[in-house]
C-alpha atoms as a PDB file:
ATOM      1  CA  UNK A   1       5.507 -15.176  -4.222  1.00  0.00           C
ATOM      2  CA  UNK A   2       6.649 -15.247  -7.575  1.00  0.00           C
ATOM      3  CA  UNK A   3       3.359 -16.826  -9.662  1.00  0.00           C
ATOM      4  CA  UNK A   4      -0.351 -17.285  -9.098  1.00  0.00           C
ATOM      5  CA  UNK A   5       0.389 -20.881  -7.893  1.00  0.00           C
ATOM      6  CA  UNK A   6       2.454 -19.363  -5.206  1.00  0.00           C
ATOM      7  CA  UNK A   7      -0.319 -17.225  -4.274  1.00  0.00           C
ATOM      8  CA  UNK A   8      -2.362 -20.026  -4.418  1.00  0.00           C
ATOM      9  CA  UNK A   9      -0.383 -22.012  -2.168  1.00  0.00           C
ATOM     10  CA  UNK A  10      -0.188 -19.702   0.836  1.00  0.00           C
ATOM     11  CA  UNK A  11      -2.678 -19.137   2.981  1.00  0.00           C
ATOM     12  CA  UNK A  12      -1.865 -15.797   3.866  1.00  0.00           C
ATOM     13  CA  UNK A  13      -1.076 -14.637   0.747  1.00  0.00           C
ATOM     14  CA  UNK A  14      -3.658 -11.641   0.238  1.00  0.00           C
ATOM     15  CA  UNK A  15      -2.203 -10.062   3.671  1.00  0.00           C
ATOM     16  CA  UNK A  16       1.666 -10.487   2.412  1.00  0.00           C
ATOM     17  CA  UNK A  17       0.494  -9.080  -1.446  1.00  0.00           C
ATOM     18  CA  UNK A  18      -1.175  -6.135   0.849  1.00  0.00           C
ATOM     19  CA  UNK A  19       2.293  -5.912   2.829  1.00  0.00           C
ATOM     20  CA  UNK A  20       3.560  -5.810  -0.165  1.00  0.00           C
ATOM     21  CA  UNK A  21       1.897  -2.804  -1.532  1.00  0.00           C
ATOM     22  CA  UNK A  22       2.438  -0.709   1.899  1.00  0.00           C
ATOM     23  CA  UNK A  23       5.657  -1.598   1.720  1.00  0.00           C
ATOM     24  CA  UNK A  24       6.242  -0.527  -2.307  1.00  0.00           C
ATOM     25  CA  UNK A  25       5.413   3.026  -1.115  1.00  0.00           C
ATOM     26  CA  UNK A  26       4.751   3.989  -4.906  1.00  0.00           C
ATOM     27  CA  UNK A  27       7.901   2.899  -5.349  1.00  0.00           C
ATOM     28  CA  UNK A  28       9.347   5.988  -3.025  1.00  0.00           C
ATOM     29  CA  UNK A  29      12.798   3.146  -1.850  1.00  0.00           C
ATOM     30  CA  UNK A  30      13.365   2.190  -5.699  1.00  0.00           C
ATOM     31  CA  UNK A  31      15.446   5.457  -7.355  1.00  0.00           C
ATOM     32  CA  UNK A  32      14.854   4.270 -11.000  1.00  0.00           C
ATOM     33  CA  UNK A  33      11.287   3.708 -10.935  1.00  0.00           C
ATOM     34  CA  UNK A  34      10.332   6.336  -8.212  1.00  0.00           C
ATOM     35  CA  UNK A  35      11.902   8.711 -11.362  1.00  0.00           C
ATOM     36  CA  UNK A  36      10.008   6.952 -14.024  1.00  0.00           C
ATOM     37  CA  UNK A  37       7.108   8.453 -15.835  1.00  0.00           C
ATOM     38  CA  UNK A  38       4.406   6.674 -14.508  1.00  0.00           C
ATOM     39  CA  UNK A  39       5.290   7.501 -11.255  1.00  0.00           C
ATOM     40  CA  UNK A  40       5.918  11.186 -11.666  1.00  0.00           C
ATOM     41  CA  UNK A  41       2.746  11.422 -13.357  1.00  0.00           C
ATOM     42  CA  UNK A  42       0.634   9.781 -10.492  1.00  0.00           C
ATOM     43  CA  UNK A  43       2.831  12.218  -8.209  1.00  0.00           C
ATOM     44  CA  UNK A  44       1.837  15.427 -10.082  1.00  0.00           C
ATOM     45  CA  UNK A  45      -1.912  13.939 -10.158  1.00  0.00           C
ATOM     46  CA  UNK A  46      -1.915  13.407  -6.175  1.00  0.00           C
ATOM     47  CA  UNK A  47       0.049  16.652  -5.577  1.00  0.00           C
ATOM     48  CA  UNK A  48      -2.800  18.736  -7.572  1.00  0.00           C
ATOM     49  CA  UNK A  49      -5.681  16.773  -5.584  1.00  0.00           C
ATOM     50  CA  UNK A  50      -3.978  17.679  -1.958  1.00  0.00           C
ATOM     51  CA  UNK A  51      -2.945  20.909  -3.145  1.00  0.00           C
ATOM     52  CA  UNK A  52      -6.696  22.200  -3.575  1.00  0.00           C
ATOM     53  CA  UNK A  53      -7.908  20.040  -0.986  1.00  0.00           C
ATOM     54  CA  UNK A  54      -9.400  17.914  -3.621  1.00  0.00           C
ATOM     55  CA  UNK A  55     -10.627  14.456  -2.812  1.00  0.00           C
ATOM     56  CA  UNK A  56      -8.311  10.969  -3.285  1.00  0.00           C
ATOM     57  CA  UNK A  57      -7.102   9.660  -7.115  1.00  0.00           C
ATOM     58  CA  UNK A  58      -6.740   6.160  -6.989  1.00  0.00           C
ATOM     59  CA  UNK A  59      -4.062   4.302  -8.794  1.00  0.00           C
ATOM     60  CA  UNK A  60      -4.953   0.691 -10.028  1.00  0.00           C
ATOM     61  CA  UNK A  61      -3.921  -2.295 -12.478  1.00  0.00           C
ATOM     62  CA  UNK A  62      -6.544  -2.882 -14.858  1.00  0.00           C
ATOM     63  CA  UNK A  63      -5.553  -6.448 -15.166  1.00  0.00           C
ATOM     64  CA  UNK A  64      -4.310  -7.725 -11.838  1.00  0.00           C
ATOM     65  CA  UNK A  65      -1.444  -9.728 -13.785  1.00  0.00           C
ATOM     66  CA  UNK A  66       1.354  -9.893 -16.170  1.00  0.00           C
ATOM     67  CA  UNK A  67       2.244 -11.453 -19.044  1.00  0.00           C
ATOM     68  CA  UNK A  68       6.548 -12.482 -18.937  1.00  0.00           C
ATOM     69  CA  UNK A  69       6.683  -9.399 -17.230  1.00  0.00           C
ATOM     70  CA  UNK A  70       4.693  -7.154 -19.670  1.00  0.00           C
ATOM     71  CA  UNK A  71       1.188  -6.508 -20.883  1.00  0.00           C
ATOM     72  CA  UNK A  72      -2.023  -8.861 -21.214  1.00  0.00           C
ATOM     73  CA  UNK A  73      -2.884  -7.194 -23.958  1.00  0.00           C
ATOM     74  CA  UNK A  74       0.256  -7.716 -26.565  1.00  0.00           C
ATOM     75  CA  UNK A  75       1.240 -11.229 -24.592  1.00  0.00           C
ATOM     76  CA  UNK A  76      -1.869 -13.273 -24.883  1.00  0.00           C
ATOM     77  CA  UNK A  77      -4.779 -14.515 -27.541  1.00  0.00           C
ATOM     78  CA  UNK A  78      -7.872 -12.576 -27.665  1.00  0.00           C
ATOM     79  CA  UNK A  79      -9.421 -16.128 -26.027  1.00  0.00           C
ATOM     80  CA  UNK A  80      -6.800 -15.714 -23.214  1.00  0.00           C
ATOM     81  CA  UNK A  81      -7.241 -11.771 -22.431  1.00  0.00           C
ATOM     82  CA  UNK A  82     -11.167 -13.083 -22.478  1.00  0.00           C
ATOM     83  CA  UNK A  83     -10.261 -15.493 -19.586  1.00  0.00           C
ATOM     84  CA  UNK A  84      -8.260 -13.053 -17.349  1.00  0.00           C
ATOM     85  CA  UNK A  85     -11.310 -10.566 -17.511  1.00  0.00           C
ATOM     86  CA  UNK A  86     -13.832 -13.287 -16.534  1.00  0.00           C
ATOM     87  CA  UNK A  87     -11.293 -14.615 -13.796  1.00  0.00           C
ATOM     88  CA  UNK A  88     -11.011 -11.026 -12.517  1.00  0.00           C
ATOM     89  CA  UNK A  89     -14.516  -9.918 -13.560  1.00  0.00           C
ATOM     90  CA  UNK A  90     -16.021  -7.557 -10.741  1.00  0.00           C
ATOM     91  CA  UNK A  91     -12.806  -7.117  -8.910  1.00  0.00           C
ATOM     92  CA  UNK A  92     -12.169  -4.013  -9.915  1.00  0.00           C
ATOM     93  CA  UNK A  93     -15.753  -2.321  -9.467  1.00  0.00           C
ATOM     94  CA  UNK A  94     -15.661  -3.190  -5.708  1.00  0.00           C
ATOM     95  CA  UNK A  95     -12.302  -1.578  -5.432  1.00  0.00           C
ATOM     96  CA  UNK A  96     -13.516   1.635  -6.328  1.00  0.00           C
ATOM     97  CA  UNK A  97     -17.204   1.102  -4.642  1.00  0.00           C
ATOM     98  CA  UNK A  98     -15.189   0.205  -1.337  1.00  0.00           C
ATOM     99  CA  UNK A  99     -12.235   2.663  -1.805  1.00  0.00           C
ATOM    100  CA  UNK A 100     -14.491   5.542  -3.073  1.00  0.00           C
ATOM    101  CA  UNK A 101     -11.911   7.939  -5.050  1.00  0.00           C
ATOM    102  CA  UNK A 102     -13.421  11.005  -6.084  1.00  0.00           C
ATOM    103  CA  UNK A 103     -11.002  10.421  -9.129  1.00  0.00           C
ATOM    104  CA  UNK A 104     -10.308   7.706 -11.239  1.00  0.00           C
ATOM    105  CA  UNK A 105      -7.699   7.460 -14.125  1.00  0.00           C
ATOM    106  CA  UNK A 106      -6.668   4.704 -16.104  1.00  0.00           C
ATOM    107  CA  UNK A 107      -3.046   4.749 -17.989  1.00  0.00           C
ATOM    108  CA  UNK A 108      -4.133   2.647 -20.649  1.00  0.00           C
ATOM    109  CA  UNK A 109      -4.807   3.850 -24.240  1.00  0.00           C
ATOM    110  CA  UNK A 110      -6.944   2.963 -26.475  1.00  0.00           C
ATOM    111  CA  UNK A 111      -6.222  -0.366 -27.121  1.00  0.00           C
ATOM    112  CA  UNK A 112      -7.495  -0.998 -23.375  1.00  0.00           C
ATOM    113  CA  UNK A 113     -11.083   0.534 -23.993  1.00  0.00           C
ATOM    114  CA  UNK A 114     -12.666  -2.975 -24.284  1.00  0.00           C
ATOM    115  CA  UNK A 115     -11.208  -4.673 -20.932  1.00  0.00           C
ATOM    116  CA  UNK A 116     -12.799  -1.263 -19.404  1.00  0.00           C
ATOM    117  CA  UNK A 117     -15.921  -2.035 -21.462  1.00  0.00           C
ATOM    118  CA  UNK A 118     -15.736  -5.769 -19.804  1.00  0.00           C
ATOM    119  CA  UNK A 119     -15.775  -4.651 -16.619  1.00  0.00           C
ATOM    120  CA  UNK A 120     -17.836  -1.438 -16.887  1.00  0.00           C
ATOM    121  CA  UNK A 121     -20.564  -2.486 -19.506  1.00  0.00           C
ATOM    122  CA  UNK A 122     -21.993   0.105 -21.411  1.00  0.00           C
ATOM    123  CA  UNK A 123     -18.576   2.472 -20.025  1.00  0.00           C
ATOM    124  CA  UNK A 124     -18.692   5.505 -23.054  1.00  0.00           C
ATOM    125  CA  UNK A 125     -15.636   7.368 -24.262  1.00  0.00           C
ATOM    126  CA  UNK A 126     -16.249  11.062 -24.247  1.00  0.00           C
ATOM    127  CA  UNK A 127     -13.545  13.348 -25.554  1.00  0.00           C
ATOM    128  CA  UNK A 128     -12.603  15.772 -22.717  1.00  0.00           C
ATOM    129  CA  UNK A 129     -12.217  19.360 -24.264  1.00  0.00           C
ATOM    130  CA  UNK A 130     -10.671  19.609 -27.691  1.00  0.00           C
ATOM    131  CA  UNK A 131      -9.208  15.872 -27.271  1.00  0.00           C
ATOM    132  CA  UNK A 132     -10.023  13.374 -29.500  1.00  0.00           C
ATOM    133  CA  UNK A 133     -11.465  10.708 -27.530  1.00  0.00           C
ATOM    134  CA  UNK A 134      -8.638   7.595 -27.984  1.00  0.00           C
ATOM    135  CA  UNK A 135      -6.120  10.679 -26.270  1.00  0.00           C
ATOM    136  CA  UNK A 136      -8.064  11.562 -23.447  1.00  0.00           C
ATOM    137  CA  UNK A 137     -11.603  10.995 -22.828  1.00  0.00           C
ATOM    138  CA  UNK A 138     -13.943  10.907 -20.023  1.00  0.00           C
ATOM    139  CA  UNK A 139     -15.622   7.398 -19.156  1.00  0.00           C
ATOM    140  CA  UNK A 140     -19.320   7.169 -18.251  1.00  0.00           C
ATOM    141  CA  UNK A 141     -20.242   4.290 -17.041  1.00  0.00           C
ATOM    142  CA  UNK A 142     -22.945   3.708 -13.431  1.00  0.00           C
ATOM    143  CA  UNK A 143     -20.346   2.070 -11.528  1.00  0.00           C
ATOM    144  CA  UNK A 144     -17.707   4.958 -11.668  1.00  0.00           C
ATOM    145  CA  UNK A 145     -17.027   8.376 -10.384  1.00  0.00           C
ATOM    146  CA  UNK A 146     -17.978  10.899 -12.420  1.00  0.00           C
ATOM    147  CA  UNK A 147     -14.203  11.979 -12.602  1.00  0.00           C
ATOM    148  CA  UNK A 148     -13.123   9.061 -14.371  1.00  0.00           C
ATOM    149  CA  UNK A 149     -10.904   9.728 -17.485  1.00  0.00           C
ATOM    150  CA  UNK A 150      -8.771   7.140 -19.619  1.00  0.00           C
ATOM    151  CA  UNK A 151      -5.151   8.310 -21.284  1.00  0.00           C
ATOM    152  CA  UNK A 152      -2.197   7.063 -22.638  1.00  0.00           C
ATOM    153  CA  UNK A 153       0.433   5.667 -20.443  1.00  0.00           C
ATOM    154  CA  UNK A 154       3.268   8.291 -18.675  1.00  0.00           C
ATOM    155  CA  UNK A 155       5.718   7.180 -21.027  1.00  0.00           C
ATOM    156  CA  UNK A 156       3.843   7.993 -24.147  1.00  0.00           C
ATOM    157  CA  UNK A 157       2.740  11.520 -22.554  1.00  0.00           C
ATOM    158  CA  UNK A 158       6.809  12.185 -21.085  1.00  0.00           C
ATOM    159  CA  UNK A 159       8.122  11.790 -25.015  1.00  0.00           C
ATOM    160  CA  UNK A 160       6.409  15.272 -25.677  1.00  0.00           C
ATOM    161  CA  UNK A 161       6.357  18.239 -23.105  1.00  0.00           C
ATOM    162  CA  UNK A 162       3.228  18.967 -25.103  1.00  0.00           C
ATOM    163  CA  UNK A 163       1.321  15.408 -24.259  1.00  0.00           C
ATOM    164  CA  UNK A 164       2.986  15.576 -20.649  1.00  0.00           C
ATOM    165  CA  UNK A 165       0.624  18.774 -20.401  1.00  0.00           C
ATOM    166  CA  UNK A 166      -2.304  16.695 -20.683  1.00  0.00           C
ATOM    167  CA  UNK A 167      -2.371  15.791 -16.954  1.00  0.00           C
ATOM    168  CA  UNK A 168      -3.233  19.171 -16.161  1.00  0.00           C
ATOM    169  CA  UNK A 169      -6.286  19.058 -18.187  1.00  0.00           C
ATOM    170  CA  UNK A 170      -7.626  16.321 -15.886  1.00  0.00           C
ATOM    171  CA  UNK A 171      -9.535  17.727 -13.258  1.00  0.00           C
ATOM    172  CA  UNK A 172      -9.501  16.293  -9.724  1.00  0.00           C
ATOM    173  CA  UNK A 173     -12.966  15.827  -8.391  1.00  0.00           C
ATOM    174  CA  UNK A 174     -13.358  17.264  -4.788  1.00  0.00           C
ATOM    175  CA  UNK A 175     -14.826  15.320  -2.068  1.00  0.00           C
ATOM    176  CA  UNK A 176     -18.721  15.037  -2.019  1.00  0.00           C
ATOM    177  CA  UNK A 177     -18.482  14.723  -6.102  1.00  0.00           C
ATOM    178  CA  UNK A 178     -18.621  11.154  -6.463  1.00  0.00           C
ATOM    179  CA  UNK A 179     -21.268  10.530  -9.016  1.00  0.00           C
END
């Protein structure tokens, strides 16, 4: 499946997409992107949470497409990003109310704060420690655990061993903390 009409067009298509995910292993059979920020970061994340014997950190897509291969954000109109977020509206606040992480963070910057705000009206930005809050904040909204936090993506954070250090201020909610 190469499109949403392909996707579409098969009727077995959420099964294969989940297949598809199992078999992806966070990218552990793909040498360049297994070593690429994003995924050492998630690594490091996971490793601290089962280290401690801390609960589950979910990794998600925010939008649950691309753009030619890049981001909704910079490859669409503000009237198309407003379409994807109504098409997808709700889909990701079941994921987490079914899935139930004890930790939730989102690799997206600032510039994603209002697709959060779409899906988690009312979702506030609160700087975590000395941080101002468009480098790493804390979101508060109902439908999220209360160790939910929002930061720029791996790559931005790998260009400076000082930014990379800003995983380690994220804590990892243990299990029973979901707020």
């Amino acid at each position: 499946m190469k499109s949403f009409a392909d996707f579409q067009a098969y009727q077995g298509a959420v099964d294969a997409v989940a297949q598809g995910y199992i078999d992806f292993a966070f990218a552990r059979y793909e040498p360049a992107n297994y070593r690429s920020p994003f995924w050492r970061a998630f690594r490091h994340l996971l490793s601290r949470a089962k280290s401690d014997g801390s609960g589950d950190v979910l990794w998600t897509n925010l939008f649950r497409c691309s753009i030619d291969g890049g981001s909704v954000i910079y490859g669409c109109q503000p009237a198309e990003v407003e379409a994807i977020l109504t098409f997808q509206g709700g889909l990701l606040r079941q994921e987490i109310r079914l899935l139930q992480p004890t930790t939730v963070l989102f690799f997206t910057g600032p510039l994603y704060d209002a697709a959060l705000q779409s899906e988690f009206p009312g979702a506030e930005f609160v700087p975590l420690g000395d941080y101002l809050p468009r480098q790493l904040a804390r979101i508060v909204a109902p439908d999220l655990p209360r160790a939910t936090f929002r930061t720029y993506h791996p790559g931005y954070l790998a260009r400076s061993r000082e930014r990379w250090g800003w995983l380690d201020e994220i804590p990892i909610a243990r299990e029973g903390e979901i707020a």
